[in-house]
C-alpha atoms as a PDB file:
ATOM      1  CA  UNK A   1      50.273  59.228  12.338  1.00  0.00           C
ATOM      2  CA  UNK A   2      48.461  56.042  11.919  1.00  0.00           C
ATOM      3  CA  UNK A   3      49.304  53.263  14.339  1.00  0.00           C
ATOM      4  CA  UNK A   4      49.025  49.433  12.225  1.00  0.00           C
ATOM      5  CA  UNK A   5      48.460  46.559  14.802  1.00  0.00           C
ATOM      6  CA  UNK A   6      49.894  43.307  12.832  1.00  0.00           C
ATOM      7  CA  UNK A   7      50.954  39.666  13.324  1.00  0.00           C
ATOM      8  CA  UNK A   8      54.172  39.809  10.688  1.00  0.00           C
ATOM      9  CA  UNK A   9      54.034  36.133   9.768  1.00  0.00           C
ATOM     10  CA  UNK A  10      49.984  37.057   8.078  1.00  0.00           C
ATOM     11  CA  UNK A  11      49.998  37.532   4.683  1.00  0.00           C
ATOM     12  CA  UNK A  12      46.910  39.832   5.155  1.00  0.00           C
ATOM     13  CA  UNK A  13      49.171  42.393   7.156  1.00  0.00           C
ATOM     14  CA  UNK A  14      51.946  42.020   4.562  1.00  0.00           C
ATOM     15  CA  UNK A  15      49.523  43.400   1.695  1.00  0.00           C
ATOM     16  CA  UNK A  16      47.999  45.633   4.158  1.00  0.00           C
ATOM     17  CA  UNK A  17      51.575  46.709   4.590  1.00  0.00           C
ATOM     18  CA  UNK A  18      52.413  46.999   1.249  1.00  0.00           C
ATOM     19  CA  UNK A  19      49.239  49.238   0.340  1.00  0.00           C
ATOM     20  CA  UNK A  20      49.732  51.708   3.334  1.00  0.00           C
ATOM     21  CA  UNK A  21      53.640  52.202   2.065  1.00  0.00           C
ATOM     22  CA  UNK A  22      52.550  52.590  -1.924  1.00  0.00           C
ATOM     23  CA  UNK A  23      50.434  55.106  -1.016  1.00  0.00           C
ATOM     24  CA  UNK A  24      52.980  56.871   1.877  1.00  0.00           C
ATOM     25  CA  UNK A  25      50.737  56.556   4.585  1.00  0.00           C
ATOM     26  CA  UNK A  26      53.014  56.906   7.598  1.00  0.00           C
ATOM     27  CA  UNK A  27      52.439  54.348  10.394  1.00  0.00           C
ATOM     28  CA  UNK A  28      54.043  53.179  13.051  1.00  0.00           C
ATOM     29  CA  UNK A  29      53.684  48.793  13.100  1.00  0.00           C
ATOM     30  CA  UNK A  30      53.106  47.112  16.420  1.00  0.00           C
ATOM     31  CA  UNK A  31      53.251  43.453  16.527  1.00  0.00           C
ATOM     32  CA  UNK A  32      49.830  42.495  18.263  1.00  0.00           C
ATOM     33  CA  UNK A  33      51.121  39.495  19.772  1.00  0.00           C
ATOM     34  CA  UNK A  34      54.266  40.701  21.338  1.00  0.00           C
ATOM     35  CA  UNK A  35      52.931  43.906  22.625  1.00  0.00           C
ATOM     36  CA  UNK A  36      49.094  43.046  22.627  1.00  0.00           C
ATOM     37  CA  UNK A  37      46.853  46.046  23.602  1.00  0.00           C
ATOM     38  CA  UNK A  38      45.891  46.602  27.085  1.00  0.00           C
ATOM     39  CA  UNK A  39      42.382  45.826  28.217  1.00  0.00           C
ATOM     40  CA  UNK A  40      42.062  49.550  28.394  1.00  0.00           C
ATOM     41  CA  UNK A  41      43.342  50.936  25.106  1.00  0.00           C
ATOM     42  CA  UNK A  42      40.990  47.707  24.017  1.00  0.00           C
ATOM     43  CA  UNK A  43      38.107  49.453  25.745  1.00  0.00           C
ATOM     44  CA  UNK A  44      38.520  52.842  24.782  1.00  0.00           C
ATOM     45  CA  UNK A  45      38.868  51.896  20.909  1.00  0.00           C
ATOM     46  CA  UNK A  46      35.734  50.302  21.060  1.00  0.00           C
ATOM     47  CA  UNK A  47      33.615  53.486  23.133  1.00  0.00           C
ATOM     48  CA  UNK A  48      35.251  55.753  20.602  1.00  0.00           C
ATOM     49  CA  UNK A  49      34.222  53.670  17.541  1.00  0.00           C
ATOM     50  CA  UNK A  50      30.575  52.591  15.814  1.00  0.00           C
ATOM     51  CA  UNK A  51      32.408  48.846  15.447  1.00  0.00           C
ATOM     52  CA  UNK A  52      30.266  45.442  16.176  1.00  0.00           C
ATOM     53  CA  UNK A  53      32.391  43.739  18.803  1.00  0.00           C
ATOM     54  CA  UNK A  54      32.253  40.889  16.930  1.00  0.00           C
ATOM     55  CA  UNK A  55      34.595  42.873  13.850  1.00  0.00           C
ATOM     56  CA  UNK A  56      36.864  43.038  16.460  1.00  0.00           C
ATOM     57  CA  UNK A  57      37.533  39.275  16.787  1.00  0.00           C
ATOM     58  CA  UNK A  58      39.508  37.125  14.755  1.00  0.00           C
ATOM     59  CA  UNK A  59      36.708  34.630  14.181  1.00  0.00           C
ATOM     60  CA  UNK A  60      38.395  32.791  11.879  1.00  0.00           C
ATOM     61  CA  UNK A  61      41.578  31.901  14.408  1.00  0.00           C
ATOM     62  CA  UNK A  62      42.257  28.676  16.421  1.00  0.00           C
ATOM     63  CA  UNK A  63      42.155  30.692  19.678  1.00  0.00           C
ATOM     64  CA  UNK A  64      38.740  32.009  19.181  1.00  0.00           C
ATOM     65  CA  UNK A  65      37.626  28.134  18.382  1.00  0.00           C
ATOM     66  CA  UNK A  66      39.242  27.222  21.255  1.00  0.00           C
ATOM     67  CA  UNK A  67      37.495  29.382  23.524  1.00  0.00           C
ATOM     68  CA  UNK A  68      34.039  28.595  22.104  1.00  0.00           C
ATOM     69  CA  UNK A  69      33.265  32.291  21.608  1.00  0.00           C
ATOM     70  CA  UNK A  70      30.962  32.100  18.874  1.00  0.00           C
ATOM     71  CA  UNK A  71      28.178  31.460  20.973  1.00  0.00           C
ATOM     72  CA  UNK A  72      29.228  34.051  23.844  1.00  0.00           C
ATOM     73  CA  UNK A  73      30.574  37.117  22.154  1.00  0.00           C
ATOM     74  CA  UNK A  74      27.152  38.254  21.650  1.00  0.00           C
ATOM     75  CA  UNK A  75      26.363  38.314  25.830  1.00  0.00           C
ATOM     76  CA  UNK A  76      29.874  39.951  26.120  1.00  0.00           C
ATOM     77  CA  UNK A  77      29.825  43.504  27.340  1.00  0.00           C
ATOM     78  CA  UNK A  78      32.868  46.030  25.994  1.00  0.00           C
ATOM     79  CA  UNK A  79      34.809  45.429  29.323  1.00  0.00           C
ATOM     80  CA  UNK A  80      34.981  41.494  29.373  1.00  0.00           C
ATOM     81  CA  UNK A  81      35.409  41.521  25.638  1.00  0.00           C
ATOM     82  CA  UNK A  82      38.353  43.943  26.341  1.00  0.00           C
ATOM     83  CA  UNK A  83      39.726  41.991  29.229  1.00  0.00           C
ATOM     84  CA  UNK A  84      39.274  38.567  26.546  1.00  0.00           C
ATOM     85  CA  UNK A  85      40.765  40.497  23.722  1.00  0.00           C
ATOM     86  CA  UNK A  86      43.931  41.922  25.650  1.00  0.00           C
ATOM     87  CA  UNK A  87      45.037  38.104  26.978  1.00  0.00           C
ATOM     88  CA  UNK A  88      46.135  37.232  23.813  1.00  0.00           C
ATOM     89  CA  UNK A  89      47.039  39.337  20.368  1.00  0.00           C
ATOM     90  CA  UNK A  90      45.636  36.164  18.198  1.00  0.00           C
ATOM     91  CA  UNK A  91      42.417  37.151  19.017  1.00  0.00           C
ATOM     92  CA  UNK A  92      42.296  40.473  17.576  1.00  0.00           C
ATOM     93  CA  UNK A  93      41.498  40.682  14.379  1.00  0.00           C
ATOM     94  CA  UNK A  94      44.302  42.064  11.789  1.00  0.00           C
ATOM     95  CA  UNK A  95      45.427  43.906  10.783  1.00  0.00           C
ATOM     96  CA  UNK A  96      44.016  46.934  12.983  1.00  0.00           C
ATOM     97  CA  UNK A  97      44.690  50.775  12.223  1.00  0.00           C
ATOM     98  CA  UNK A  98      44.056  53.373  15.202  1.00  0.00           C
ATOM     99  CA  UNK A  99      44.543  56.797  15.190  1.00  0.00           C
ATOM    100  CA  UNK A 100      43.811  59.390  17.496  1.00  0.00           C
ATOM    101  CA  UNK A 101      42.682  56.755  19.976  1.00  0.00           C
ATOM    102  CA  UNK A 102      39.965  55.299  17.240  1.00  0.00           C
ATOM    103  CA  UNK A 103      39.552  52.469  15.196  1.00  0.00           C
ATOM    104  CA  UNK A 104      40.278  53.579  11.653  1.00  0.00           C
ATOM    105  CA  UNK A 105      39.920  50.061  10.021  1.00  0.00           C
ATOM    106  CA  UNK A 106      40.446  46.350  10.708  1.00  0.00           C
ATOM    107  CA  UNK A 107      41.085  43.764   8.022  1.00  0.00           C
ATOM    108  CA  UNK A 108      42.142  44.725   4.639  1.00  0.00           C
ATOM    109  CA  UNK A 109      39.697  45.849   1.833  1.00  0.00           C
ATOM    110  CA  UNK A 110      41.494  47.612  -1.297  1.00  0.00           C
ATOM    111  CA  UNK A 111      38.590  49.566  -1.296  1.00  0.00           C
ATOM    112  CA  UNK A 112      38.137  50.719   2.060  1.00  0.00           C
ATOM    113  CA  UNK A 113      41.604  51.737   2.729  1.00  0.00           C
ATOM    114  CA  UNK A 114      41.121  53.589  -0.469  1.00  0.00           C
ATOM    115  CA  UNK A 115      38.429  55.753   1.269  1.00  0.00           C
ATOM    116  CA  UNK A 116      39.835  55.834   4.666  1.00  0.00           C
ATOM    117  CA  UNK A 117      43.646  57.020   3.419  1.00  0.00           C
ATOM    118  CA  UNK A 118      43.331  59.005   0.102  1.00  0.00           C
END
């Protein structure tokens, strides 16, 4: 079983969503903000997974503006962008699949989920 990390009020997650049940792909939905990932589970996703840390981001959301990280994710090592990434859910970028303790995809692409789930 897949696990879907999701903010319910983004329209990305919805189609994401909406793909995942056309093709009965079972998941179980987390809402990212109200039960954000631990540093830890953060952590381990990203040793178990050939990801950029930077995918991992939301670089597109007010928080990550906020915080200026454009020009510091790139010094960040997995830990402190684990610790940054579990203070707040926006900062994740979404919607995020795990299973089996690894990142199976983050964002939506058609295409890739295509690949990943058929």
């Amino acid at each position: 079983m897949f696990t879907f990390y999701e903010y319910p009020k983004c329209s990305t997650c919805r189609k994401a969503k909406a793909w995942l049940d056309n093709h009965q792909v079972a998941y179980q939905a987390i809402d990212m903000v109200k039960d954000t990932p631990t540093a830890e589970t953060i952590e381990s996703w990203l040793k178990h997974s050939d990801v950029a840390l930077r995918r991992v981001f939301n670089t597109s959301g007010m928080k990550y503006r906020e915080l200026g990280l454009k020009d510091q994710i790139d010094e960040l090592s997995i830990a402190e962008a684990s610790q940054l990434l579990a203070t707040d859910g926006m900062l994740i970028k979404r919607p995020l699949i795990v299973k089996d303790n690894q990142l199976v995809t983050i964002g939506f692409n058609e295409k890739i989920y295509e690949g990943a789930f058929n």
